[in-house]
C-alpha atoms as a PDB file:
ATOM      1  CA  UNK A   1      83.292  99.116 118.844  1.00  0.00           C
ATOM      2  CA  UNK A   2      81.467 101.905 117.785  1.00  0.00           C
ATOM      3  CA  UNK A   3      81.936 102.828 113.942  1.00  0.00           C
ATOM      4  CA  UNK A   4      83.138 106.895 115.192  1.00  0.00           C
ATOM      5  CA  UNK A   5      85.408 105.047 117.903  1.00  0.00           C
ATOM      6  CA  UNK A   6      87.382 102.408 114.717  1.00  0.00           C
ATOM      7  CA  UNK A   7      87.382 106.065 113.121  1.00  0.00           C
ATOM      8  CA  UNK A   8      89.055 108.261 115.967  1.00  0.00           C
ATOM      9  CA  UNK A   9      91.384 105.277 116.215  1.00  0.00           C
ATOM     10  CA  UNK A  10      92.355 105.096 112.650  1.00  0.00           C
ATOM     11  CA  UNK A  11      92.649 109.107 112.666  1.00  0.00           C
ATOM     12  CA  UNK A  12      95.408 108.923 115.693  1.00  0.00           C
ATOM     13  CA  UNK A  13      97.031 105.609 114.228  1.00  0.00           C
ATOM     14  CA  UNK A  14      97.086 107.634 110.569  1.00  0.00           C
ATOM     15  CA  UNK A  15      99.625 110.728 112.326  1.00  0.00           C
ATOM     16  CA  UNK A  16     102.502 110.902 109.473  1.00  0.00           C
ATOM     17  CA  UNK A  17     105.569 110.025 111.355  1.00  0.00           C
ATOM     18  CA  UNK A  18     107.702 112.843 110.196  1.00  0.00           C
ATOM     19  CA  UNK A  19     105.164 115.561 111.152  1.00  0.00           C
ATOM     20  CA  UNK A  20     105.040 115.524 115.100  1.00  0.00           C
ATOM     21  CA  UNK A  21     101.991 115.630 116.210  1.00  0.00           C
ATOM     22  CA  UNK A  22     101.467 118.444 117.972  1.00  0.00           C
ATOM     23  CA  UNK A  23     102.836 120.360 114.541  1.00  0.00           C
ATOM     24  CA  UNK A  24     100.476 118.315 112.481  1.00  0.00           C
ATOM     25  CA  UNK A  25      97.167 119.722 114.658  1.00  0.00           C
ATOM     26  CA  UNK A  26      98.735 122.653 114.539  1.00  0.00           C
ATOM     27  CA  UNK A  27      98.436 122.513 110.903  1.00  0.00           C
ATOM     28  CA  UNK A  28      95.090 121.162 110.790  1.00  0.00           C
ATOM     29  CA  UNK A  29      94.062 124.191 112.600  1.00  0.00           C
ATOM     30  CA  UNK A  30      95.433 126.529 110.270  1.00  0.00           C
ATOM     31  CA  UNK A  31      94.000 124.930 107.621  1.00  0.00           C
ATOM     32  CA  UNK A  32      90.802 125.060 108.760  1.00  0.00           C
ATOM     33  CA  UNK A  33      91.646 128.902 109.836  1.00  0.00           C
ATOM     34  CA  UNK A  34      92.462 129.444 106.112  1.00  0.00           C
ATOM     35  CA  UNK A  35      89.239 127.996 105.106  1.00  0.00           C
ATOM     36  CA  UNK A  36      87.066 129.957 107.578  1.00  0.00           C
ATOM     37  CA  UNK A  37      88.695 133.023 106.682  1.00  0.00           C
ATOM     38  CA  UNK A  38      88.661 132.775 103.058  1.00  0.00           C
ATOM     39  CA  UNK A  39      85.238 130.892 101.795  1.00  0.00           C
ATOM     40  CA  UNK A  40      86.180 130.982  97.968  1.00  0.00           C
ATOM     41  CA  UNK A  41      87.474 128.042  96.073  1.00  0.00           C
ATOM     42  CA  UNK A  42      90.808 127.817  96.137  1.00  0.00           C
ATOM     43  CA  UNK A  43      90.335 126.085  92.374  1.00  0.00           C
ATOM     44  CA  UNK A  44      92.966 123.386  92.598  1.00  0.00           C
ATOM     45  CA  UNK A  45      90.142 120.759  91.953  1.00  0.00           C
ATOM     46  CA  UNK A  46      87.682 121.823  89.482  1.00  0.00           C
ATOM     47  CA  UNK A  47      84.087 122.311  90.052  1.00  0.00           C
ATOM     48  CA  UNK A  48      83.346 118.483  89.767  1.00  0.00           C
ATOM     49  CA  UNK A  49      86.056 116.867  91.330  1.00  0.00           C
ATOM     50  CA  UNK A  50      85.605 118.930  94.431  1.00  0.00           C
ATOM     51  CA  UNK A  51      81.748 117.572  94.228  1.00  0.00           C
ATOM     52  CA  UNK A  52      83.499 114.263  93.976  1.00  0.00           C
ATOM     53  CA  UNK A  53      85.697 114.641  96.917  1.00  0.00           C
ATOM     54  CA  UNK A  54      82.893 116.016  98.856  1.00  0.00           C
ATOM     55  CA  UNK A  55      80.970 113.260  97.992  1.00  0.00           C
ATOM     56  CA  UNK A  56      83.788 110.431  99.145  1.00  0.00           C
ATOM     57  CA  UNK A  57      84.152 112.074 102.227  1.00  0.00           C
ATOM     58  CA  UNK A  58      80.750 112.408 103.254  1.00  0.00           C
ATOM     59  CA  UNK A  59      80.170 108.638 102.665  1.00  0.00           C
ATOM     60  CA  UNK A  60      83.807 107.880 104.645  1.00  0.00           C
ATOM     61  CA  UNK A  61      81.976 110.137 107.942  1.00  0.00           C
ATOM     62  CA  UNK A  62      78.772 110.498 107.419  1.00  0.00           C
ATOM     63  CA  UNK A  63      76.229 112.643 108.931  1.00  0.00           C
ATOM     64  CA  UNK A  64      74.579 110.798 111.711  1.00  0.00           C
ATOM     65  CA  UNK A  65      73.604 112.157 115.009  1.00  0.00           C
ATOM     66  CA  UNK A  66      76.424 114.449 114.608  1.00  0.00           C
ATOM     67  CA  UNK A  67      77.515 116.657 111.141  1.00  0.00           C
ATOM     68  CA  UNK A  68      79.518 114.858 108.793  1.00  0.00           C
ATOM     69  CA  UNK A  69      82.527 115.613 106.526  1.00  0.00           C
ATOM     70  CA  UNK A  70      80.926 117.437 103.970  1.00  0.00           C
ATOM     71  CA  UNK A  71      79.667 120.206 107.049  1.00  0.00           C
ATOM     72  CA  UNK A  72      83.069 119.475 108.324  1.00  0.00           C
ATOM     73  CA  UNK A  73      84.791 121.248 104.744  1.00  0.00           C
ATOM     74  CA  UNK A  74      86.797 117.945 104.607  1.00  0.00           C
ATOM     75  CA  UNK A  75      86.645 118.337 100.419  1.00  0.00           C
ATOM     76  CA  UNK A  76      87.861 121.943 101.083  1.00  0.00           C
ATOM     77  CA  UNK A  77      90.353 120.877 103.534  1.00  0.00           C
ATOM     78  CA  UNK A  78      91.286 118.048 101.268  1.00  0.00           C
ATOM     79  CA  UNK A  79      92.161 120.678  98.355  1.00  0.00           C
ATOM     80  CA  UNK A  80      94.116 122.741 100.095  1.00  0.00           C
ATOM     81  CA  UNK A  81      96.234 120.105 102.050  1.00  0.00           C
ATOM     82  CA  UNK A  82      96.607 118.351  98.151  1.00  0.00           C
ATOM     83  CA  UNK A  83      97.571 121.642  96.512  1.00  0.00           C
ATOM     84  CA  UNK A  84      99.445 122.979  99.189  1.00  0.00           C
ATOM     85  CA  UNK A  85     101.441 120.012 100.764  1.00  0.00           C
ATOM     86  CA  UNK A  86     101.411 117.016  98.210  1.00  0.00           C
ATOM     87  CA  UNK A  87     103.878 117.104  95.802  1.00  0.00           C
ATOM     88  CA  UNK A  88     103.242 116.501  91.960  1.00  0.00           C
ATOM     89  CA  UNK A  89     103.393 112.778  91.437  1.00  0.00           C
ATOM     90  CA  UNK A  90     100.752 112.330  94.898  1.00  0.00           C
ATOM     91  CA  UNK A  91      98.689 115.210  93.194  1.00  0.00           C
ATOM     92  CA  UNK A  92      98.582 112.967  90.145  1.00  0.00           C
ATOM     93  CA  UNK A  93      97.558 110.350  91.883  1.00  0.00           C
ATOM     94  CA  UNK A  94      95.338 112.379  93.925  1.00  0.00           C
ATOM     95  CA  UNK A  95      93.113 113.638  90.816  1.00  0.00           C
ATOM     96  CA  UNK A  96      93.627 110.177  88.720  1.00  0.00           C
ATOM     97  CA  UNK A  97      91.901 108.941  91.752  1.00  0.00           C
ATOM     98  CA  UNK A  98      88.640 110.665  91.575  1.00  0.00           C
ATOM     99  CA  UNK A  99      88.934 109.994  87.507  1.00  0.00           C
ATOM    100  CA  UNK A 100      89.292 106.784  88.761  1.00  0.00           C
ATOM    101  CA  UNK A 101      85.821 106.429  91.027  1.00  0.00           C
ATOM    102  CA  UNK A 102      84.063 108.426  87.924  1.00  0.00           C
ATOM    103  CA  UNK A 103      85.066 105.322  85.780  1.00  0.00           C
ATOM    104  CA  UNK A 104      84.602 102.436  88.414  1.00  0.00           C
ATOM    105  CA  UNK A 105      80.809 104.225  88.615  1.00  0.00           C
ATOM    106  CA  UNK A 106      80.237 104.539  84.925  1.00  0.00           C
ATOM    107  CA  UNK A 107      81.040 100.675  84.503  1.00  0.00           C
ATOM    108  CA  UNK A 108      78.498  99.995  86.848  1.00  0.00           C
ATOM    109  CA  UNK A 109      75.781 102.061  86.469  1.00  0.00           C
ATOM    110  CA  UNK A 110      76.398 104.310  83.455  1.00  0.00           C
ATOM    111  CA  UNK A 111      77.015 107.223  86.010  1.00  0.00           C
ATOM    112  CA  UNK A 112      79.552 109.833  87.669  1.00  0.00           C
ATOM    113  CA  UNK A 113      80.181 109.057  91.136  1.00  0.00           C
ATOM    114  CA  UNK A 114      78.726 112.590  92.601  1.00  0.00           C
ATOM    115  CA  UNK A 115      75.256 110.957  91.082  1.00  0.00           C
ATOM    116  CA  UNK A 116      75.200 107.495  92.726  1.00  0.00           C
ATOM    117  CA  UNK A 117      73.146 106.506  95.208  1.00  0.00           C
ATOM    118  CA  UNK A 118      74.718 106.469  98.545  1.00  0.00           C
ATOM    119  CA  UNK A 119      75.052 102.805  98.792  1.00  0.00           C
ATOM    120  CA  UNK A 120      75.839 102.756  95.018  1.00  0.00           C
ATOM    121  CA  UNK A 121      78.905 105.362  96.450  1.00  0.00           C
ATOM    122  CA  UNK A 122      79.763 102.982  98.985  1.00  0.00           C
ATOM    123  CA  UNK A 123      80.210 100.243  96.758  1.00  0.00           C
ATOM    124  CA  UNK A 124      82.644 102.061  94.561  1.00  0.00           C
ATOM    125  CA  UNK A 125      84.863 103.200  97.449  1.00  0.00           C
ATOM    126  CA  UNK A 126      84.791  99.679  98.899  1.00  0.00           C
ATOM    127  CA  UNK A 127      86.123  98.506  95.348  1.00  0.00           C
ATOM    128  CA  UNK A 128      88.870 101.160  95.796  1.00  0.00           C
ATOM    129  CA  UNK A 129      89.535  99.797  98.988  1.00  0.00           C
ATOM    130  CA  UNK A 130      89.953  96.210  98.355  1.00  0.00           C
ATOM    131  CA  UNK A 131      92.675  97.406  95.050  1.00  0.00           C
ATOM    132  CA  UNK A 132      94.083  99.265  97.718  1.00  0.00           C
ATOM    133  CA  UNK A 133      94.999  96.608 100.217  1.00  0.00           C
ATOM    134  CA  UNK A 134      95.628  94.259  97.300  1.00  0.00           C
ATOM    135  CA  UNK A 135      98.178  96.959  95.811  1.00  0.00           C
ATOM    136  CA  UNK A 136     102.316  96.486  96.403  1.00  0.00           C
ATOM    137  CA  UNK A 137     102.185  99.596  98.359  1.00  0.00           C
ATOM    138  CA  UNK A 138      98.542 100.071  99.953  1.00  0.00           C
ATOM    139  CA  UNK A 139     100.068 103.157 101.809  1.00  0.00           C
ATOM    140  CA  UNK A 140     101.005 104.949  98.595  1.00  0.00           C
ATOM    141  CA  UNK A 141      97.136 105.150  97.107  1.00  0.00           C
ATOM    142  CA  UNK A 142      94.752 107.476  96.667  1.00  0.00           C
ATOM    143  CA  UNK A 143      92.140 105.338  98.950  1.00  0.00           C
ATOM    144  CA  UNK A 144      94.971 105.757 101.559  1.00  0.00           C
ATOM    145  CA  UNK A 145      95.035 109.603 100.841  1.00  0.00           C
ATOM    146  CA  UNK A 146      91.253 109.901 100.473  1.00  0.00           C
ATOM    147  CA  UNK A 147      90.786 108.491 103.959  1.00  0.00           C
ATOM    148  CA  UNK A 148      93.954 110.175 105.975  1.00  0.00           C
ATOM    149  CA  UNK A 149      92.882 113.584 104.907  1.00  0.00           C
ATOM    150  CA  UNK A 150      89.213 113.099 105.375  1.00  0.00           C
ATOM    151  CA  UNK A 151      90.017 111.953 109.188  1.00  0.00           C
ATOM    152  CA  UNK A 152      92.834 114.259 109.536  1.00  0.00           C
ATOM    153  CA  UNK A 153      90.131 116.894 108.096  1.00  0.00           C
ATOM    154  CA  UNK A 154      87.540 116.118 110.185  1.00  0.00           C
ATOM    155  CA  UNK A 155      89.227 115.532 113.667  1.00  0.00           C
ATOM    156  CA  UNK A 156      91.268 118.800 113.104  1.00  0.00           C
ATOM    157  CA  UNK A 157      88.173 120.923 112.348  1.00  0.00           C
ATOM    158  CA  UNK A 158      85.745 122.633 115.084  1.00  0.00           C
ATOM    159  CA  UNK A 159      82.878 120.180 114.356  1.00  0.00           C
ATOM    160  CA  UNK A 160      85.411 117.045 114.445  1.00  0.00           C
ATOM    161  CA  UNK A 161      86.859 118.380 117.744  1.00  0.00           C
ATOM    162  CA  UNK A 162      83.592 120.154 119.853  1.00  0.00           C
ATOM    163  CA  UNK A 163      80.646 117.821 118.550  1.00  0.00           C
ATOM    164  CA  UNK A 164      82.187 114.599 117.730  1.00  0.00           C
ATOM    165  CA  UNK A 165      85.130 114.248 120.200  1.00  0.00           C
ATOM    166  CA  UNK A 166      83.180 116.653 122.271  1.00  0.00           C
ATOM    167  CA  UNK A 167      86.401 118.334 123.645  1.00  0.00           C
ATOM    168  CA  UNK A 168      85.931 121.880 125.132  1.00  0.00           C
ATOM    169  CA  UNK A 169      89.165 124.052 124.628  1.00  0.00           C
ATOM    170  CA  UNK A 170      89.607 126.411 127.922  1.00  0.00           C
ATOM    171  CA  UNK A 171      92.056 129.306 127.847  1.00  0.00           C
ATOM    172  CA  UNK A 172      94.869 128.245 130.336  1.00  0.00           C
ATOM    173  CA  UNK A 173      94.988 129.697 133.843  1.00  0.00           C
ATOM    174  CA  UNK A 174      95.382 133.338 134.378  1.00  0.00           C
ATOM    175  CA  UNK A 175      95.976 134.987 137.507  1.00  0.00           C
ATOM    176  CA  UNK A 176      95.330 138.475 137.127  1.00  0.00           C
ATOM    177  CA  UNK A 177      95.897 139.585 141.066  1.00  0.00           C
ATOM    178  CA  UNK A 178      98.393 137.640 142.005  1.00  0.00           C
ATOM    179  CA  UNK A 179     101.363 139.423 144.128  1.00  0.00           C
ATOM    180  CA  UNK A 180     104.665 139.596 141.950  1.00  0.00           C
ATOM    181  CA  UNK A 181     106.950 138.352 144.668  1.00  0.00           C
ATOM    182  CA  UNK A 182     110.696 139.162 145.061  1.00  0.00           C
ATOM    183  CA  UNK A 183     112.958 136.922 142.493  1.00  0.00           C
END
């Protein structure tokens, strides 16, 4: 299986279950709406830990021979699902998180995560991945919330949906000269 393929997988199996579907794309879509229509910061994260989470999610879908999360706004997307959505105590966890990944990369190199090396990067998140799993309650992490909303970001946004999944959205059927028959 095809690294994208495990990833559109994890992205449908990731749907939280009290958010239909349907109303959870729907969301996505206005999110990314929001985003399109209003470029500036909406200064939840500060200036370096949206660098950070731009930097997560662009090693979590990378650019290969299609655009990755960080074209994709994910980190914007991210920050406005976080501030918007989450409520304080998954906020808190949200930002000690990417406190967290500064720290883990500091120990091991004597720098901030948003200067690693790519590989460097992926080391750090795979460390936050294996406390993750390890954890009593892997679903209540930041890794886990890192991940979901870079998927959920990326697979509700225009390059997720057109280039990756390669989906073409039609307008439905209209009949414009059709006879309005007796009823």
């Amino acid at each position: 299986m095809h690294r994208r393929a495990l990833l559109r997988l994890l992205g449908g199996a990731s749907a939280i279950a009290t958010i239909p579907v349907d109303e959870l794309f729907a969301l996505g879509e206005r999110t990314h709406a929001a985003l399109s229509t209003d470029p500036s910061p909406l200064g939840f994260f500060d200036a370096h830990q949206m660098q950070t989470v731009a930097a997560a999610c662009d090693r979590i879908i990378p650019d290969t021979e299609t655009p990755g999360a960080r074209e994709a706004e994910c980190h914007r997307f991210a920050e406005r699902i976080v501030a918007d959505h989450y409520g304080t105590a998954q906020q808190k966890r949200f930002v000690d998180g990417l406190v967290d990944l500064d720290q883990r990369s500091s120990r091991a190199s004597q720098k901030l995560f948003v200067d690693q090396l790519p590989t460097a990067q992926d080391e750090v998140l795979a460390g936050v991945e294996r406390d993750a799993r390890a954890s009593a309650q892997p679903n209540a992490t930041f890794w886990r919330d890192l991940k979901y909303l870079t998927l959920y970001g990326y697979y509700t946004s225009r390059i997720g949906i057109q280039e990756e999944l390669e989906v073409e959205f039609y307008p439905g059927r209209f009949d414009g000269c059709v006879p309005i028959g007796d009823t």
